[in-house]
N, C-alpha and C. Protein backbone atom coordinates (compact mmCIF):
# COMPACT_ATOMS: atom_id res chain seq x y z
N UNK A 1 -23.25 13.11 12.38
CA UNK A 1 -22.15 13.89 11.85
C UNK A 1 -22.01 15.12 12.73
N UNK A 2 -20.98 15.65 12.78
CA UNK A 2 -20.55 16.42 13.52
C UNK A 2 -19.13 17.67 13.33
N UNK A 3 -18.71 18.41 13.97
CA UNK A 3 -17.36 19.28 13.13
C UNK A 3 -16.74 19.24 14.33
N UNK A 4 -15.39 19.63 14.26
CA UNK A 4 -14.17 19.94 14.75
C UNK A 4 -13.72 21.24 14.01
N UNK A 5 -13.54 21.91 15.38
CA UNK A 5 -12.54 23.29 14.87
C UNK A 5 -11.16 22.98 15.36
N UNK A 6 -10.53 23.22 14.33
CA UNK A 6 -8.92 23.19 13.85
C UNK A 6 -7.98 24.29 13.44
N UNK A 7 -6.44 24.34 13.84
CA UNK A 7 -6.01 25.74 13.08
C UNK A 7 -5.24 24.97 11.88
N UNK A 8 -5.36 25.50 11.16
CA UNK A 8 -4.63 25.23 9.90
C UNK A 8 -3.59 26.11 9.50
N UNK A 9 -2.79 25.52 9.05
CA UNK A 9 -1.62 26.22 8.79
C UNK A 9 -1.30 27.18 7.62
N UNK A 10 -0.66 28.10 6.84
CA UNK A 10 -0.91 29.02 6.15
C UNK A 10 -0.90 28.37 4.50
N UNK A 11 -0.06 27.07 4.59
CA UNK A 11 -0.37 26.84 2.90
C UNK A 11 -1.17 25.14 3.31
N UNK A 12 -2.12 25.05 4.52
CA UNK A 12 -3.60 24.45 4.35
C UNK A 12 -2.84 22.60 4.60
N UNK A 13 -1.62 22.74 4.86
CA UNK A 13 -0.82 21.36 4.57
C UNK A 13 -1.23 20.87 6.26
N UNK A 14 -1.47 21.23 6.95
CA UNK A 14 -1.90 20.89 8.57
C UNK A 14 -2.85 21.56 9.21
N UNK A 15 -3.79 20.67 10.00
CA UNK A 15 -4.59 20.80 10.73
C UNK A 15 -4.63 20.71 11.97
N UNK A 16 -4.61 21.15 13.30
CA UNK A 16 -4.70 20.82 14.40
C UNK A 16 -5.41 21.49 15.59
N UNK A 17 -5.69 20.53 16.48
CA UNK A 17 -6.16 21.20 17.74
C UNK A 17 -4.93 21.75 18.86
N UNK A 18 -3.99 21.44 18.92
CA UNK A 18 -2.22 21.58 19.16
C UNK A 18 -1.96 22.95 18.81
N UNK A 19 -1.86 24.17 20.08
CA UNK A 19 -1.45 25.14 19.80
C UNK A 19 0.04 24.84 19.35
N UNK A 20 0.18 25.57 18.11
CA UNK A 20 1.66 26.22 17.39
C UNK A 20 2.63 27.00 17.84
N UNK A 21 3.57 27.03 17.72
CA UNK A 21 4.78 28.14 17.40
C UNK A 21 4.41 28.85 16.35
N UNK A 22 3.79 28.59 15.08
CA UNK A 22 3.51 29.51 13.86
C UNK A 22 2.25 29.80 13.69
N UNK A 23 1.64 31.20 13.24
CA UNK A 23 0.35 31.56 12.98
C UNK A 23 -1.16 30.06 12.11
N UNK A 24 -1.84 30.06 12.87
CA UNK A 24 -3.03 29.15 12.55
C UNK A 24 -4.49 29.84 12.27
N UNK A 25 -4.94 29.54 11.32
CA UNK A 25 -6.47 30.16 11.12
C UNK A 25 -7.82 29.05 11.78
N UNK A 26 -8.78 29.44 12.14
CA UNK A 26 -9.55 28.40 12.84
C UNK A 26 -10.51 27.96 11.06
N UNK A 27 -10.62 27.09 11.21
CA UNK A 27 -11.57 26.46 10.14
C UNK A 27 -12.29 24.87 11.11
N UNK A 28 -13.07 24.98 10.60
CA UNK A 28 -14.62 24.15 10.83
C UNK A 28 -14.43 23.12 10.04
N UNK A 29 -13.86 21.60 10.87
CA UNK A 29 -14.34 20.35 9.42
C UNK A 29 -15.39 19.61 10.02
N UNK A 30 -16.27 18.81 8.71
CA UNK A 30 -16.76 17.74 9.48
C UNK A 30 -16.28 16.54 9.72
N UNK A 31 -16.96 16.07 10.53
CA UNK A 31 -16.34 15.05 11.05
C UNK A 31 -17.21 13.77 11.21
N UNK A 32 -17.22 12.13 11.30
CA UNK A 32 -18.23 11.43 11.29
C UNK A 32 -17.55 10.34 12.37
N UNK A 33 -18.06 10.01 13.30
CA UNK A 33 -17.09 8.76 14.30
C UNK A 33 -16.91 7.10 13.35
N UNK A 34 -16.07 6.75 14.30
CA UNK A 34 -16.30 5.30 13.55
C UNK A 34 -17.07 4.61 13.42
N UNK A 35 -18.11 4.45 14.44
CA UNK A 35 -19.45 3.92 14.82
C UNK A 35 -20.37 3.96 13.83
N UNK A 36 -20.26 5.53 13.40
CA UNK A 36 -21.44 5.59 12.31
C UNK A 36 -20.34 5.22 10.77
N UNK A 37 -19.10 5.64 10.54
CA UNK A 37 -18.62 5.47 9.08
C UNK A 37 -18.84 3.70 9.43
N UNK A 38 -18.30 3.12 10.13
CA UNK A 38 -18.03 1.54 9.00
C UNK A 38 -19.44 1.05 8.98
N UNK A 39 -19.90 1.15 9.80
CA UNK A 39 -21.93 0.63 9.47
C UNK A 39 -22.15 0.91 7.74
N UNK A 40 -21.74 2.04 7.53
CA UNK A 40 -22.34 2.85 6.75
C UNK A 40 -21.65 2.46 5.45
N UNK A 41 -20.50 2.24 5.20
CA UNK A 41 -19.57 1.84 4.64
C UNK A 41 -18.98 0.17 4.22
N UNK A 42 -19.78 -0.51 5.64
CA UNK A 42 -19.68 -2.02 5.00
C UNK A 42 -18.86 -2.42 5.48
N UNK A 43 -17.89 -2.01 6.58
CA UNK A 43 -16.84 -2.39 7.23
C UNK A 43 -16.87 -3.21 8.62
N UNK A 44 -16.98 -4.56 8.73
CA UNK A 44 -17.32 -5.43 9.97
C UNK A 44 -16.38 -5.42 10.90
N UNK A 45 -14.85 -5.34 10.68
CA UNK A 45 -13.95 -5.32 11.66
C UNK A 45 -12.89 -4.36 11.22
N UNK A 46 -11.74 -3.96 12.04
CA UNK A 46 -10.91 -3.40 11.92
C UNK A 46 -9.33 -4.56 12.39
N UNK A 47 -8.28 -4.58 11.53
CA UNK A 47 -7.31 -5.36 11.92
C UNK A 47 -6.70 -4.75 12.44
N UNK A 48 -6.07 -3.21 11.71
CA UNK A 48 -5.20 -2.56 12.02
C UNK A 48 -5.61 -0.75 12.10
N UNK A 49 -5.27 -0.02 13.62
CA UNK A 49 -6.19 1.27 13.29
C UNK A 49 -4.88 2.22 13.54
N UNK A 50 -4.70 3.06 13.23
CA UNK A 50 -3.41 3.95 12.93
C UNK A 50 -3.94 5.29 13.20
N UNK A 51 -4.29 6.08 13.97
CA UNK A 51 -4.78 7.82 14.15
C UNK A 51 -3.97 8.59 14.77
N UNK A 52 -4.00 9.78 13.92
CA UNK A 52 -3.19 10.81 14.18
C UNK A 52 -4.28 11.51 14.75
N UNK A 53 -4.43 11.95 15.73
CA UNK A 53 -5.12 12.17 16.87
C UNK A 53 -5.30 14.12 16.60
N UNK A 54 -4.07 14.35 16.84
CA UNK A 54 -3.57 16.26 16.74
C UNK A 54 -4.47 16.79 17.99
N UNK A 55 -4.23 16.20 19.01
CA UNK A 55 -5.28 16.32 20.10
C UNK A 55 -6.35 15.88 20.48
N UNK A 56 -6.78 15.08 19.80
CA UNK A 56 -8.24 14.84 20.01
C UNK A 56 -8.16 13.55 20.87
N UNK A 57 -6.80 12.75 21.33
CA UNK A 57 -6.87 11.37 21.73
C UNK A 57 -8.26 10.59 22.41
N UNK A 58 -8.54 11.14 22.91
CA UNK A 58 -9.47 11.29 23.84
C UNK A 58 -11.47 10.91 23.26
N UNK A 59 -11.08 11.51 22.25
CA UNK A 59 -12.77 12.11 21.56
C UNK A 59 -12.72 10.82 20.62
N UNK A 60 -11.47 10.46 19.76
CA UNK A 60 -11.84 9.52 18.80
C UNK A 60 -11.93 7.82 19.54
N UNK A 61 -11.46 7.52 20.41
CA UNK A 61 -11.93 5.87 21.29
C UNK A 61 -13.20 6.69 21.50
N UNK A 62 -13.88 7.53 21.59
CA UNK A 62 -15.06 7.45 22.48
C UNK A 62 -16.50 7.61 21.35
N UNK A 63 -15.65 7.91 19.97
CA UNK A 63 -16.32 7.59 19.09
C UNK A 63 -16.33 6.23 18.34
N UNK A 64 -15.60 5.40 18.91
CA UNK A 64 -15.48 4.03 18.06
C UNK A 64 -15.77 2.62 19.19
N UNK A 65 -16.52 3.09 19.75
CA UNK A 65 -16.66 1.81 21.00
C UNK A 65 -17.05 0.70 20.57
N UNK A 66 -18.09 0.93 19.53
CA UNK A 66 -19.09 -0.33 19.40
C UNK A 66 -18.20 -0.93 18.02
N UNK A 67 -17.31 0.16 17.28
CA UNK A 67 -16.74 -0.27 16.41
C UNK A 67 -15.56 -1.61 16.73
N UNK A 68 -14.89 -1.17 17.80
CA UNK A 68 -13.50 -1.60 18.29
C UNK A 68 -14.46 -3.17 19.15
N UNK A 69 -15.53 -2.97 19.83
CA UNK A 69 -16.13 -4.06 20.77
C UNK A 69 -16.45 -5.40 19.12
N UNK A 70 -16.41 -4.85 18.22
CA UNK A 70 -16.95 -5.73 17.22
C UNK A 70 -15.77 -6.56 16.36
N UNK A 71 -15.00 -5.67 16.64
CA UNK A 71 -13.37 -5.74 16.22
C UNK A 71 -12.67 -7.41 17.08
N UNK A 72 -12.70 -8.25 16.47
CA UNK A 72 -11.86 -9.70 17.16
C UNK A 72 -11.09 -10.12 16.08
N UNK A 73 -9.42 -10.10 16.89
CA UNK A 73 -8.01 -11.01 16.42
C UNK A 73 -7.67 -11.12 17.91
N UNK A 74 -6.48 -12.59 17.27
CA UNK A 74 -6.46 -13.31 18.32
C UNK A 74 -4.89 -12.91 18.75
N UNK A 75 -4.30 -12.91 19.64
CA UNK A 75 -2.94 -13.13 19.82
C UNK A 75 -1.92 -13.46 18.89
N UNK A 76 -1.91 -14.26 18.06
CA UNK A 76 -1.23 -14.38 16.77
C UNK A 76 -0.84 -13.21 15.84
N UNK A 77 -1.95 -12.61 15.88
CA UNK A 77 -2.02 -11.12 15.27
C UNK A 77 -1.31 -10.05 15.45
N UNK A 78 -1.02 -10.10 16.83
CA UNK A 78 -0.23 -9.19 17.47
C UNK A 78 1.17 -9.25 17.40
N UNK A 79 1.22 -10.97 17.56
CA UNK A 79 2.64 -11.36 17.73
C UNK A 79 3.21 -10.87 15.88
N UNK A 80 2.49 -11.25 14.92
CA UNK A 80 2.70 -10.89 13.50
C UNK A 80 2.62 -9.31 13.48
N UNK A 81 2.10 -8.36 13.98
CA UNK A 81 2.28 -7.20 13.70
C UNK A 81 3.57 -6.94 14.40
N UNK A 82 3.77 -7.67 15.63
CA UNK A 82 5.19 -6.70 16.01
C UNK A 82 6.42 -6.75 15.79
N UNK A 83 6.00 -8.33 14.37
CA UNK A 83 7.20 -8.78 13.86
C UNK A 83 7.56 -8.11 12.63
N UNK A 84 6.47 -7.34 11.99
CA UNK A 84 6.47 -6.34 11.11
C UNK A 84 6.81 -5.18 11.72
N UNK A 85 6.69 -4.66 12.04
CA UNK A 85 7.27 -3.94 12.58
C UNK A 85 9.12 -3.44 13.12
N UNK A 86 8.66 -4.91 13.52
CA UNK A 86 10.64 -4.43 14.06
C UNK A 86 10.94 -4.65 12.60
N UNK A 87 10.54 -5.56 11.46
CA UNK A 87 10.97 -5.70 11.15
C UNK A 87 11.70 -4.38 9.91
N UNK A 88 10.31 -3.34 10.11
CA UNK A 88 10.60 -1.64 9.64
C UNK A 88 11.44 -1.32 10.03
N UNK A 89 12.07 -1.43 10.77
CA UNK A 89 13.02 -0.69 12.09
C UNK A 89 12.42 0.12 12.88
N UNK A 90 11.01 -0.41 13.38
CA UNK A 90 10.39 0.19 14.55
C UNK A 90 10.72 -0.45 15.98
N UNK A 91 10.92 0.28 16.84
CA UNK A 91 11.10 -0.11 18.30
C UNK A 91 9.85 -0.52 19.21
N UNK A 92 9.70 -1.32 19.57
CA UNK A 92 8.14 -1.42 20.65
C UNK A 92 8.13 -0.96 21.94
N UNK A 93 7.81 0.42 21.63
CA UNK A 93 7.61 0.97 23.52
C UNK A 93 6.87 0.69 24.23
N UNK A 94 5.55 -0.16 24.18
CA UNK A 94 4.56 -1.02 24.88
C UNK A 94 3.68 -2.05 24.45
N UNK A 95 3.75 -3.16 24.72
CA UNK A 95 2.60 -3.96 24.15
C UNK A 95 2.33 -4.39 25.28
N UNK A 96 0.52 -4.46 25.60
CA UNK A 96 -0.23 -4.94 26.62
C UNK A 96 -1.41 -5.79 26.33
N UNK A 97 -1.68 -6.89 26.69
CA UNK A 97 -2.57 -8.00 26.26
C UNK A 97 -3.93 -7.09 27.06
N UNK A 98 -4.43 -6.23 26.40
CA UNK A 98 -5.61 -5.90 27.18
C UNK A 98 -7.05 -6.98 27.80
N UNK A 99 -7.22 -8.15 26.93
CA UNK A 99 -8.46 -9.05 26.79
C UNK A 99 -7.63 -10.19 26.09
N UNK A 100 -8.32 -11.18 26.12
CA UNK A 100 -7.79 -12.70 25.48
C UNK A 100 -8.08 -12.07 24.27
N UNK A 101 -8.59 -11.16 23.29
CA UNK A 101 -8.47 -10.85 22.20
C UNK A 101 -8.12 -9.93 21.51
N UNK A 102 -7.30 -8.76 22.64
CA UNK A 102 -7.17 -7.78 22.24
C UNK A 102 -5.74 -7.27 22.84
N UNK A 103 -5.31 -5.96 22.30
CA UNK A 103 -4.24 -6.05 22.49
C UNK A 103 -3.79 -4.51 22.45
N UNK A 104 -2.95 -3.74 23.51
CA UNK A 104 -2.54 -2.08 23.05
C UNK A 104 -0.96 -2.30 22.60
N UNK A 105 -0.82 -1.84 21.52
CA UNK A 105 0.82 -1.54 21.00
C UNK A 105 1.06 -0.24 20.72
N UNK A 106 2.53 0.20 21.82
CA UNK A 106 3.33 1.59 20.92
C UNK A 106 4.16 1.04 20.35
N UNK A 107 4.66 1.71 19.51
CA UNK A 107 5.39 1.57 18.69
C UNK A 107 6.57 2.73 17.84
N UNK A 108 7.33 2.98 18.09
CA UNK A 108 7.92 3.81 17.43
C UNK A 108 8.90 3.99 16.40
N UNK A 109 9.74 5.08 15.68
CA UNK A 109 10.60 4.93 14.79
C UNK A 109 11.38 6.19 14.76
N UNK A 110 12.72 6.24 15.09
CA UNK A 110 13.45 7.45 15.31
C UNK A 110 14.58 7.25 14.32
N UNK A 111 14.20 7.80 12.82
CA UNK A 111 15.76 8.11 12.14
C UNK A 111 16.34 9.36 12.45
């Protein structure tokens, strides 16, 4: 376990490492990687991972390696998520077959 310092915003509704336009207070959270929560938690794979990052892009893959290496869907998977998707009215700004089992998708949504 470990912390992240963050500014938070004045009524506590946001957190970030992302300097602001509006006043931020520093506060201290903890924090636990993926590696150690799903062990811990009972969680064998991940289908679908969704992170709001607020800067950190970087720190959270490097906390989930062994999580994501344990993590297997096949191509099918992908093709079904991106059919959900559009079918939100999301746009696909990249999909890349990284490994015969794996796969990077952007994805976006501009109302």
């Amino acid at each position: 376990m470990g912390t992240a310092s963050l500014g938070v915003d004045a009524h506590g509704l946001m957190a970030s490492s992302i300097t602001q336009a509006w006043p931020l207070e520093n506060s201290t959270f903890p924090v636990v990687t993926l590696d150690r929560y799903t062990p811990a938690n009972g969680i064998k794979a991940i289908a679908f991972l969704e992170i709001d990052t607020e800067g950190m892009a970087l720190e959270v893959p490097d906390g989930a390696g062994d999580t994501l290496k344990r993590t297997r869907r096949g191509p099918a998977l992908h093709r079904g998520s991106i059919e959900r998707l559009e079918a939100a009215g999301f746009t696909i700004d990249g999909a890349e077959q990284t490994g015969p089992l794996a796969a990077l998708l952007c994805a976006s949504r501009r109302d």
